[in-house]
PDB file of N, CA and C in Angstrom:
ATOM      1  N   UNK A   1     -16.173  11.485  17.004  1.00  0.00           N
ATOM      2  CA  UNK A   1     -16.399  10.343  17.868  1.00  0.00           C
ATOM      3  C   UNK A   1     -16.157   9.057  17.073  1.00  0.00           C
ATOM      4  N   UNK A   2     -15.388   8.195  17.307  1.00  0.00           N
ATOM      5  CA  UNK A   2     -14.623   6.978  16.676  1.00  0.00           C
ATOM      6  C   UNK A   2     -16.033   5.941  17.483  1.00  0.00           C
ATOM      7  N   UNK A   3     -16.312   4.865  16.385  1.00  0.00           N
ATOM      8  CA  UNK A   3     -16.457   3.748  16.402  1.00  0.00           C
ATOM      9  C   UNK A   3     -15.824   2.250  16.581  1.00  0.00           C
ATOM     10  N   UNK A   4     -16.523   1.732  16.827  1.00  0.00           N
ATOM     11  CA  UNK A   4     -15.440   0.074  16.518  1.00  0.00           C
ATOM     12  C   UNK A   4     -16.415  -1.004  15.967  1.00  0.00           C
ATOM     13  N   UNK A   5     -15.842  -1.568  14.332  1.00  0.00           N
ATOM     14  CA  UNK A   5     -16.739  -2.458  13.835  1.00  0.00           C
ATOM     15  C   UNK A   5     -16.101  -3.946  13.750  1.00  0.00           C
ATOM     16  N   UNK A   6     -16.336  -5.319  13.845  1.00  0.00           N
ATOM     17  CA  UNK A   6     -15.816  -6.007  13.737  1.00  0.00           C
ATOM     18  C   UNK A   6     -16.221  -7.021  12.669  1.00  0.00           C
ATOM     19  N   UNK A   7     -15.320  -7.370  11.414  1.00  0.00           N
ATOM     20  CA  UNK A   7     -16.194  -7.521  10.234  1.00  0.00           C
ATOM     21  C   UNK A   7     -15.506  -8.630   9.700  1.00  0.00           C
ATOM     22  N   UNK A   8     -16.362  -9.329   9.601  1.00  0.00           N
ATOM     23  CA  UNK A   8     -15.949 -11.302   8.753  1.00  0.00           C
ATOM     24  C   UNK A   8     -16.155 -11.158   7.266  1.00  0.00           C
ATOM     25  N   UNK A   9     -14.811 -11.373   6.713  1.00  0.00           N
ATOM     26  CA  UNK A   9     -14.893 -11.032   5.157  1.00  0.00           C
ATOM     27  C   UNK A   9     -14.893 -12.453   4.499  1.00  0.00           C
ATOM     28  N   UNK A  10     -15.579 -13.241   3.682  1.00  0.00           N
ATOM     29  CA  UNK A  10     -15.530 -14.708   3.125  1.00  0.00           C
ATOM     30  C   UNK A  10     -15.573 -14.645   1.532  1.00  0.00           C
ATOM     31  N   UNK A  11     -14.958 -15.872   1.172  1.00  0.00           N
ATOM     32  CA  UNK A  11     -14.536 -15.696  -0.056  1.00  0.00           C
ATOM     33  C   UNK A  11     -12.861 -15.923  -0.302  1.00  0.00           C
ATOM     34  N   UNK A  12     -12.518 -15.758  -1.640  1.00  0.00           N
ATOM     35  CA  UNK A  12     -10.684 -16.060  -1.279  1.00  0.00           C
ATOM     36  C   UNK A  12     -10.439 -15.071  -1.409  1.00  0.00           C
ATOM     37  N   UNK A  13     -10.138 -14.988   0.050  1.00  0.00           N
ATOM     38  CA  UNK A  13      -9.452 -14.034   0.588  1.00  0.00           C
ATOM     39  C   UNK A  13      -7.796 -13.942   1.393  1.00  0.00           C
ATOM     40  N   UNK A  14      -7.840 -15.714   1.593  1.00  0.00           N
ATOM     41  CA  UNK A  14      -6.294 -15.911   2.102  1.00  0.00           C
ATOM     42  C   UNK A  14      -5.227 -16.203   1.158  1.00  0.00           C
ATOM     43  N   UNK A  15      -4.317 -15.952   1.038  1.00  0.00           N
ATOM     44  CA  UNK A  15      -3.042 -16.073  -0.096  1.00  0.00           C
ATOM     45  C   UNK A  15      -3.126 -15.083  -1.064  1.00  0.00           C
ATOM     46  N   UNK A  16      -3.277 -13.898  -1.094  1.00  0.00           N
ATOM     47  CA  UNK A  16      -3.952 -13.394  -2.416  1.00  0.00           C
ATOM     48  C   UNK A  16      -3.549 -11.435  -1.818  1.00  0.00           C
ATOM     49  N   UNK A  17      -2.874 -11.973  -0.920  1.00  0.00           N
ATOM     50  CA  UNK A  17      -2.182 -10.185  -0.255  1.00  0.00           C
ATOM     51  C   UNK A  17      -3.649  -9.212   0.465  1.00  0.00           C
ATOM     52  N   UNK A  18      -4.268 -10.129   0.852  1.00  0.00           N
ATOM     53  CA  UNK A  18      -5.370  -9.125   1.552  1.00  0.00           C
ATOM     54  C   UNK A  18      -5.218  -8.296   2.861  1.00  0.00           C
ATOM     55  N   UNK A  19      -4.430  -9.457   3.302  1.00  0.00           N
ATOM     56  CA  UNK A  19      -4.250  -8.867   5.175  1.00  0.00           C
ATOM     57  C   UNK A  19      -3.324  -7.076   4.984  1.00  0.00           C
ATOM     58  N   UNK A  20      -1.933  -7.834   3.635  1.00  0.00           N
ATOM     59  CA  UNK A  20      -1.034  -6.432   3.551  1.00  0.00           C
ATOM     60  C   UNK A  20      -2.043  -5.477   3.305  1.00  0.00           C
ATOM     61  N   UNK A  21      -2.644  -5.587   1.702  1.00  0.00           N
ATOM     62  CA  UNK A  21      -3.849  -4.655   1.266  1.00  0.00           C
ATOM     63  C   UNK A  21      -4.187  -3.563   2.436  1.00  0.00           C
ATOM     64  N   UNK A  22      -5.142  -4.785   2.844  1.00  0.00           N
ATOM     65  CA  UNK A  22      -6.254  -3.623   4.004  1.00  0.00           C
ATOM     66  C   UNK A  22      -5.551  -3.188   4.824  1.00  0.00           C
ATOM     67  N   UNK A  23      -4.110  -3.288   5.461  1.00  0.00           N
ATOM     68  CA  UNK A  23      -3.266  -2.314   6.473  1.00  0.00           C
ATOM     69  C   UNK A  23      -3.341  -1.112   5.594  1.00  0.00           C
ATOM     70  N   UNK A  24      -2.901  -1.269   4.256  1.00  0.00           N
ATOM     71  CA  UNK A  24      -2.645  -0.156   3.417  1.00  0.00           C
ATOM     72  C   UNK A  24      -3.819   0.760   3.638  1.00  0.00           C
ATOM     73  N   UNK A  25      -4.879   0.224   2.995  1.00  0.00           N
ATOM     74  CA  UNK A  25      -6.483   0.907   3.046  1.00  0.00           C
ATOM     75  C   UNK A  25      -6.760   1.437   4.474  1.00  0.00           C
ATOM     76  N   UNK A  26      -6.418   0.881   5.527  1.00  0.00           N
ATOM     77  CA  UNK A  26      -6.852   1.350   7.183  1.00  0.00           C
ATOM     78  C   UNK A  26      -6.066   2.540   7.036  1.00  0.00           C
ATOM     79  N   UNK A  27      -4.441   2.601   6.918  1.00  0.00           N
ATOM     80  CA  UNK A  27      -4.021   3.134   7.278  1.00  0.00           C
ATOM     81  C   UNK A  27      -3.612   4.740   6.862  1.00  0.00           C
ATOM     82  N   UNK A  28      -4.284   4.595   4.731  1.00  0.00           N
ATOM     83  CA  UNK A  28      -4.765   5.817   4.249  1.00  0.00           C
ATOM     84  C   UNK A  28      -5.917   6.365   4.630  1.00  0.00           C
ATOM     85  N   UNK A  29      -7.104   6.113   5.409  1.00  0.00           N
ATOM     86  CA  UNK A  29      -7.983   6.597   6.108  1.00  0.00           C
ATOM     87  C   UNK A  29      -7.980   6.779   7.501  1.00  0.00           C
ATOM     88  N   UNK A  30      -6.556   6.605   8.099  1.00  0.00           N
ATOM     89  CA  UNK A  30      -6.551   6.943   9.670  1.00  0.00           C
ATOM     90  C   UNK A  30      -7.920   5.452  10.658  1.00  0.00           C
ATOM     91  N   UNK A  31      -7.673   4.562  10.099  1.00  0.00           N
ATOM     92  CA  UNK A  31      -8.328   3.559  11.024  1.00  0.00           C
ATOM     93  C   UNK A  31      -7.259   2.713  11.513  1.00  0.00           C
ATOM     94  N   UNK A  32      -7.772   2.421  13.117  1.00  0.00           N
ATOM     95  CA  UNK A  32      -7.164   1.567  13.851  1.00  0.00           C
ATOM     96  C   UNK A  32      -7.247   0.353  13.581  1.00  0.00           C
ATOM     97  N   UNK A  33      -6.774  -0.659  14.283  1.00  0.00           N
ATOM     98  CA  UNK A  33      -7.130  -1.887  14.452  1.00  0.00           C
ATOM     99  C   UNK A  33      -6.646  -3.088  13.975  1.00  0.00           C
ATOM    100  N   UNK A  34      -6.689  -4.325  13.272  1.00  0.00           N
ATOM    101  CA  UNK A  34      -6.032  -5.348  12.790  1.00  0.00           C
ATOM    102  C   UNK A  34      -6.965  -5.448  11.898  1.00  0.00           C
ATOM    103  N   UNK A  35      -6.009  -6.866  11.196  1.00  0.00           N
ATOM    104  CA  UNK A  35      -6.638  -7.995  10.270  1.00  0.00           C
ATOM    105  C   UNK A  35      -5.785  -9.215  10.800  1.00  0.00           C
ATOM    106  N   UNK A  36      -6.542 -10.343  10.377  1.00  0.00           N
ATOM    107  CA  UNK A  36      -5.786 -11.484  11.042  1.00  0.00           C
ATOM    108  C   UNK A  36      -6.756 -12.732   9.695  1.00  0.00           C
ATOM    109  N   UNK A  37      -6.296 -13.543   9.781  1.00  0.00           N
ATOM    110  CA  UNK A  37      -6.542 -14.754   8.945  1.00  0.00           C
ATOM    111  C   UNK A  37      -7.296 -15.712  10.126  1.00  0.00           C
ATOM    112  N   UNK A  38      -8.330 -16.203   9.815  1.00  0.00           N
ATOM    113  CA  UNK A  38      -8.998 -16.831  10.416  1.00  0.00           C
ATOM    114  C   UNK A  38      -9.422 -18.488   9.926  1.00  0.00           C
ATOM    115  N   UNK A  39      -9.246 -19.790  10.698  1.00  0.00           N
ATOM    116  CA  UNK A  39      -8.921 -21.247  10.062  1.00  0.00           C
ATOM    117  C   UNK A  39      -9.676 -21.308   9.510  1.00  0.00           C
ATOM    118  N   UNK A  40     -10.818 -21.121   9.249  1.00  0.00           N
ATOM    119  CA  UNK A  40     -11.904 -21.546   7.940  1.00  0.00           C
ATOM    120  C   UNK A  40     -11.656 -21.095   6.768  1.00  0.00           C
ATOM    121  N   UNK A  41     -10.784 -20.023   6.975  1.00  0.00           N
ATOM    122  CA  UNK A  41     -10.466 -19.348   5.928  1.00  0.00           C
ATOM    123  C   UNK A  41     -11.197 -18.347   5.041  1.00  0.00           C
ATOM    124  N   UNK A  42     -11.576 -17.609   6.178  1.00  0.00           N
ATOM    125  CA  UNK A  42     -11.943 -16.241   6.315  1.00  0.00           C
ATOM    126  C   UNK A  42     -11.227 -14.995   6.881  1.00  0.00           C
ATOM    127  N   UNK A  43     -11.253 -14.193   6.626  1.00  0.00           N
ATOM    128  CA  UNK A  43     -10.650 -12.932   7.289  1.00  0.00           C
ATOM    129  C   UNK A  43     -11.286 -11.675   7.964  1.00  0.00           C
ATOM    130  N   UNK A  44     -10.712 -11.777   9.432  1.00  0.00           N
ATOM    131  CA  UNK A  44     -11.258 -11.220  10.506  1.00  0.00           C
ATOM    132  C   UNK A  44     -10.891  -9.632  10.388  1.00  0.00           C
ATOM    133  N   UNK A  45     -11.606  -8.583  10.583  1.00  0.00           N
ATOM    134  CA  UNK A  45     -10.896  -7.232  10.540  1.00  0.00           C
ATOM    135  C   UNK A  45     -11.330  -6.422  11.408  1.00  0.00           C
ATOM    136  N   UNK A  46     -11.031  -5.683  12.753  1.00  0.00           N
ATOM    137  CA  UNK A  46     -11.305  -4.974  14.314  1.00  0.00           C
ATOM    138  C   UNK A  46     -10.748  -3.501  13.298  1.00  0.00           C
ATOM    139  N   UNK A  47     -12.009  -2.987  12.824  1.00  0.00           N
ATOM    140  CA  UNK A  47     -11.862  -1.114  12.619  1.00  0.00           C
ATOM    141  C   UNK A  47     -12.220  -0.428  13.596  1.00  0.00           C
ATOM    142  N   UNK A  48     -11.692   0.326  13.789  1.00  0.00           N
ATOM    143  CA  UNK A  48     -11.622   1.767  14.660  1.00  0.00           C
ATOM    144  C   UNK A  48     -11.933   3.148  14.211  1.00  0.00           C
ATOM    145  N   UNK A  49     -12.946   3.812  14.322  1.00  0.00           N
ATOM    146  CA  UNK A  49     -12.123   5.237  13.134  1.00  0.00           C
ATOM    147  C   UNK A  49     -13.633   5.974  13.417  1.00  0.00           C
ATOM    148  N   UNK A  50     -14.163   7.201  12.797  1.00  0.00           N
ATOM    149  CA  UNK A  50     -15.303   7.792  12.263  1.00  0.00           C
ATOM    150  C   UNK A  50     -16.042   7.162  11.588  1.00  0.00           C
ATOM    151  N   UNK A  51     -17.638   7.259  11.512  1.00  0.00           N
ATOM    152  CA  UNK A  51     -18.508   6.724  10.733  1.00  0.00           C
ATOM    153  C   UNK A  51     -18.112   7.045   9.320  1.00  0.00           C
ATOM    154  N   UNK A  52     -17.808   8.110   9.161  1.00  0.00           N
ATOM    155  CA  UNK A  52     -17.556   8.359   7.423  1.00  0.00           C
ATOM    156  C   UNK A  52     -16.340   7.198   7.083  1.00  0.00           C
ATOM    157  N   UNK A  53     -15.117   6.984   7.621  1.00  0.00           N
ATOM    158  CA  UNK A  53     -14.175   6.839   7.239  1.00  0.00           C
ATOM    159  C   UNK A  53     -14.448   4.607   7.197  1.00  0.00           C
ATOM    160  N   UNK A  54     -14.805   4.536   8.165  1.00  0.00           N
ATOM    161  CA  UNK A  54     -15.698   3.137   8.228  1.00  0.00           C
ATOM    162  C   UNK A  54     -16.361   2.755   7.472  1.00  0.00           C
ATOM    163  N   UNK A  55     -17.462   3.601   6.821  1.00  0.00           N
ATOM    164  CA  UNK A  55     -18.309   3.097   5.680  1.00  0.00           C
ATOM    165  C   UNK A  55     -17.371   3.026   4.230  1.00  0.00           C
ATOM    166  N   UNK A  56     -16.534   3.934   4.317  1.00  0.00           N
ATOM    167  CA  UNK A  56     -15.886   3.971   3.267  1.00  0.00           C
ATOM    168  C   UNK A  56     -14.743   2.155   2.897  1.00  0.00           C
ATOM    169  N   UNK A  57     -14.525   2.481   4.354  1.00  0.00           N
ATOM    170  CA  UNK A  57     -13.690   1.226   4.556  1.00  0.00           C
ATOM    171  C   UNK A  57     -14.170   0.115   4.102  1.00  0.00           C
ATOM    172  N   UNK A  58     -15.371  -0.018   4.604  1.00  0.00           N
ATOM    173  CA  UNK A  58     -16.022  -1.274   4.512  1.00  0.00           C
ATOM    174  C   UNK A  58     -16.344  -1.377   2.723  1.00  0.00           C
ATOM    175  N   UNK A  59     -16.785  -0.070   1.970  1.00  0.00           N
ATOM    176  CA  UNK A  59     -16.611  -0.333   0.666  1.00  0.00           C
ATOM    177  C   UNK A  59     -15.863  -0.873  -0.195  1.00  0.00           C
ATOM    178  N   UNK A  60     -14.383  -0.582   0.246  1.00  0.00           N
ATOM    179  CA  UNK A  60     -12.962  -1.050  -0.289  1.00  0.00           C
ATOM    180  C   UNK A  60     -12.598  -2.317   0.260  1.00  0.00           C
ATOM    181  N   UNK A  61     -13.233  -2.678   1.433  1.00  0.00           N
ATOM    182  CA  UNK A  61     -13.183  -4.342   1.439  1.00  0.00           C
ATOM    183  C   UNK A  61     -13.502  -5.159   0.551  1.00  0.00           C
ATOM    184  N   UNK A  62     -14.959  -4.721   0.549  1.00  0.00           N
ATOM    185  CA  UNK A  62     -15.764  -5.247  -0.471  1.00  0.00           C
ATOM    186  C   UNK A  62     -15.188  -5.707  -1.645  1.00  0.00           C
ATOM    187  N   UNK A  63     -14.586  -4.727  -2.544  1.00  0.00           N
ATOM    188  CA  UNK A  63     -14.199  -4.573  -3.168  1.00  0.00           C
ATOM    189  C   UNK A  63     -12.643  -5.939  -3.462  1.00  0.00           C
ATOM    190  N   UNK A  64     -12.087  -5.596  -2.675  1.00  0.00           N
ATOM    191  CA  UNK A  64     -10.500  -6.328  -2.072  1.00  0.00           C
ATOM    192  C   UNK A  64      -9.556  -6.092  -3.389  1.00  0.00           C
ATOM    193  N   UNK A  65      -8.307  -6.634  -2.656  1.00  0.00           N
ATOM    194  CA  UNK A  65      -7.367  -6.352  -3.896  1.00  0.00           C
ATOM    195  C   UNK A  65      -7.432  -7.095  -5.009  1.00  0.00           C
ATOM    196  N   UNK A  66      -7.007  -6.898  -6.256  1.00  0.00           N
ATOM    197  CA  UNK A  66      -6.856  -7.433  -7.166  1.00  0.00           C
ATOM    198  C   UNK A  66      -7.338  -9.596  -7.202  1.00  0.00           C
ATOM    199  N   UNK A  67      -6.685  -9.998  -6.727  1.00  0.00           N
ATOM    200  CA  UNK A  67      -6.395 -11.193  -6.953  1.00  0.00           C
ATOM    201  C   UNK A  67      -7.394 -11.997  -5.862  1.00  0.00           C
ATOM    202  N   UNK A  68      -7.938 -11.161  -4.960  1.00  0.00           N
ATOM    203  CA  UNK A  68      -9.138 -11.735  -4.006  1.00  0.00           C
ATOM    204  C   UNK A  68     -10.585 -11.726  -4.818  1.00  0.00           C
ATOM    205  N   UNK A  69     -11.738 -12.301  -4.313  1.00  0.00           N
ATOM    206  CA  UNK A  69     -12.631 -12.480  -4.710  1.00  0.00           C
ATOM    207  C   UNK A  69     -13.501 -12.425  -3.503  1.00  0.00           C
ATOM    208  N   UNK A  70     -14.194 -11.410  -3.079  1.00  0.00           N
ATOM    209  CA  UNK A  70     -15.172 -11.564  -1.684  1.00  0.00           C
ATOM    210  C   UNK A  70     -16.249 -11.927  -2.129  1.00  0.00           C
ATOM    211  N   UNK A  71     -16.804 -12.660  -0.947  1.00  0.00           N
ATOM    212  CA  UNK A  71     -18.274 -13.313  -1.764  1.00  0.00           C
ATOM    213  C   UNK A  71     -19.477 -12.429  -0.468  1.00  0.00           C
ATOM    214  N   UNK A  72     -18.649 -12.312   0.332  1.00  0.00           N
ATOM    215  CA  UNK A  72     -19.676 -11.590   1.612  1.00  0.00           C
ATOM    216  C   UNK A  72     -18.636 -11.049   2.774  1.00  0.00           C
ATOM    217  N   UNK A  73     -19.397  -9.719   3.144  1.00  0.00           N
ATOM    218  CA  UNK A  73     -18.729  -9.174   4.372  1.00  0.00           C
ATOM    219  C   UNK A  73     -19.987  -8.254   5.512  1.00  0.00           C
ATOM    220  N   UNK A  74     -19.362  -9.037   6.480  1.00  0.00           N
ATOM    221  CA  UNK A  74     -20.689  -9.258   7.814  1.00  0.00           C
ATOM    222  C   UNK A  74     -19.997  -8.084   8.337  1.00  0.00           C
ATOM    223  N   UNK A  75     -20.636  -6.869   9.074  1.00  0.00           N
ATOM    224  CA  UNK A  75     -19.883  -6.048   9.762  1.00  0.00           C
ATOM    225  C   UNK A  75     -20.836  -5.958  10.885  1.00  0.00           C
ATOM    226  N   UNK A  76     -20.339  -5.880  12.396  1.00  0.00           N
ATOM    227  CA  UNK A  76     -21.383  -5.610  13.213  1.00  0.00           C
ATOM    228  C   UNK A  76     -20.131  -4.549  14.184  1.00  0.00           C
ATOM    229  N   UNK A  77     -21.243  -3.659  15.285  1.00  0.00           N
ATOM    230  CA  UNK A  77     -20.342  -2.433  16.306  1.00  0.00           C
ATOM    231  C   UNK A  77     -20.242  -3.377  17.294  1.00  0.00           C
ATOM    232  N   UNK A  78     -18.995  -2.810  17.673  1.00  0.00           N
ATOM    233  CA  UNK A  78     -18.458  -3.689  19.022  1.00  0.00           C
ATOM    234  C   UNK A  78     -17.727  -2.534  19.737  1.00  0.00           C
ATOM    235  N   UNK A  79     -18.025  -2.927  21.527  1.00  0.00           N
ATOM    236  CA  UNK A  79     -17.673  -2.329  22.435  1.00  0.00           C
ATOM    237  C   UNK A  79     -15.633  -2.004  21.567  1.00  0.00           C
ATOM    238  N   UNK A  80     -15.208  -0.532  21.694  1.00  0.00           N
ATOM    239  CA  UNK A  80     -13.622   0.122  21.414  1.00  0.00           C
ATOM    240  C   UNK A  80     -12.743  -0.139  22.304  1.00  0.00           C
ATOM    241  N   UNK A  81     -11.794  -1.752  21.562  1.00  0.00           N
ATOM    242  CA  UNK A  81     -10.865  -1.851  22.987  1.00  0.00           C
ATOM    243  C   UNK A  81     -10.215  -0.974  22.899  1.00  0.00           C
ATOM    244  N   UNK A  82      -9.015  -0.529  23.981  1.00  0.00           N
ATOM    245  CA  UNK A  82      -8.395   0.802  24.470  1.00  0.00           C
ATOM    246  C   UNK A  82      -7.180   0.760  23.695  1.00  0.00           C
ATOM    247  N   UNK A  83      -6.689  -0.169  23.582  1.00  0.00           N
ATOM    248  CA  UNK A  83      -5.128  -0.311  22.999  1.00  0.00           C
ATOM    249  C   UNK A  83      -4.826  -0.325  21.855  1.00  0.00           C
ATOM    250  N   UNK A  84      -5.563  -0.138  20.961  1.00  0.00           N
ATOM    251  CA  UNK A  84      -4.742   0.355  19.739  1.00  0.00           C
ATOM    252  C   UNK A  84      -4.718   1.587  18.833  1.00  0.00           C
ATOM    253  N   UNK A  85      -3.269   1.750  18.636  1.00  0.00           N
ATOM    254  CA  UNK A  85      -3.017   2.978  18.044  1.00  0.00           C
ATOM    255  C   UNK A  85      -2.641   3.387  17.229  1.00  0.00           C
ATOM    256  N   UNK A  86      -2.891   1.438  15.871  1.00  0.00           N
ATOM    257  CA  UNK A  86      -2.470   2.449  14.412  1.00  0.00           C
ATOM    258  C   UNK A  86      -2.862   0.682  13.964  1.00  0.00           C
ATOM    259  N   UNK A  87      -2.659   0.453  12.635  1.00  0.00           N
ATOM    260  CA  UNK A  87      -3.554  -0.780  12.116  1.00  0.00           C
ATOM    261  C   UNK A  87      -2.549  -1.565  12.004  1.00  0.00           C
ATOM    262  N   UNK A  88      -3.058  -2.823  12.087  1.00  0.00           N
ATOM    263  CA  UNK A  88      -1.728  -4.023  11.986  1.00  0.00           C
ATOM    264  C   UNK A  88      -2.272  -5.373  11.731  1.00  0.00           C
ATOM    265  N   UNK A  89      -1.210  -6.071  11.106  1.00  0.00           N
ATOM    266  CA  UNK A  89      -2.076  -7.623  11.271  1.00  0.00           C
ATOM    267  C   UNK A  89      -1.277  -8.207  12.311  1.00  0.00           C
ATOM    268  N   UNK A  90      -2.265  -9.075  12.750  1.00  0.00           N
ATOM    269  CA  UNK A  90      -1.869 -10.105  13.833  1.00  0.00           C
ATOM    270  C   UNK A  90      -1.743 -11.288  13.081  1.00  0.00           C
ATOM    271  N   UNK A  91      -0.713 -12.068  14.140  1.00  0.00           N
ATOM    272  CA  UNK A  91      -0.377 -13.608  13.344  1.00  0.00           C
ATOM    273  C   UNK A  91      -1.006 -14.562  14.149  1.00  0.00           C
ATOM    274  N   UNK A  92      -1.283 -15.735  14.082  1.00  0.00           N
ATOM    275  CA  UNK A  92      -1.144 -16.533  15.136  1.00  0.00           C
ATOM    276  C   UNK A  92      -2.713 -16.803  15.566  1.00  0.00           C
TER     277      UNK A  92
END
């Protein structure tokens, strides 16, 4: 049974290859959903997936790639929109 978490990552996190990163990370654990860059300059991330594979996720955020620095990541469950069917970033 798949979940859906929606999680505000802060810290520098924009310019620094995070959005590519975490497609990578979603998409070696079979999670749905996006990342997108958000104007304050934070980064927004809609997971999809199993509780195991989610917690894990959310560890390797934490974490981020190399050249990021997270200072905090908020995760809360949110109602599973229907339409997506593999991880991506959104622009715009």
């Amino acid at each position: 049974m798949s979940k859906s978490l929606q999680i505000r990552i802060r810290g520098e996190v924009q310019g620094v290859g995070f959005r590519h990163w975490t497609v990578q990370q979603a998409r070696l654990l079979g999670i749905r959903g996006y990342v997108r860059n958000l104007p304050e300059g934070s980064v927004e991330v809609l997971a999809i997936g199993n509780s195991q594979a989610l917690n894990q996720f959310c560890e390797i955020l934490r974490q981020g790639p190399m050249l990021a620095q997270v200072d905090t990541l908020d995760a809360k469950e949110v109602p599973e929109p229907p339409y997506f069917d593999t991880f991506r970033i959104l622009y715009g």
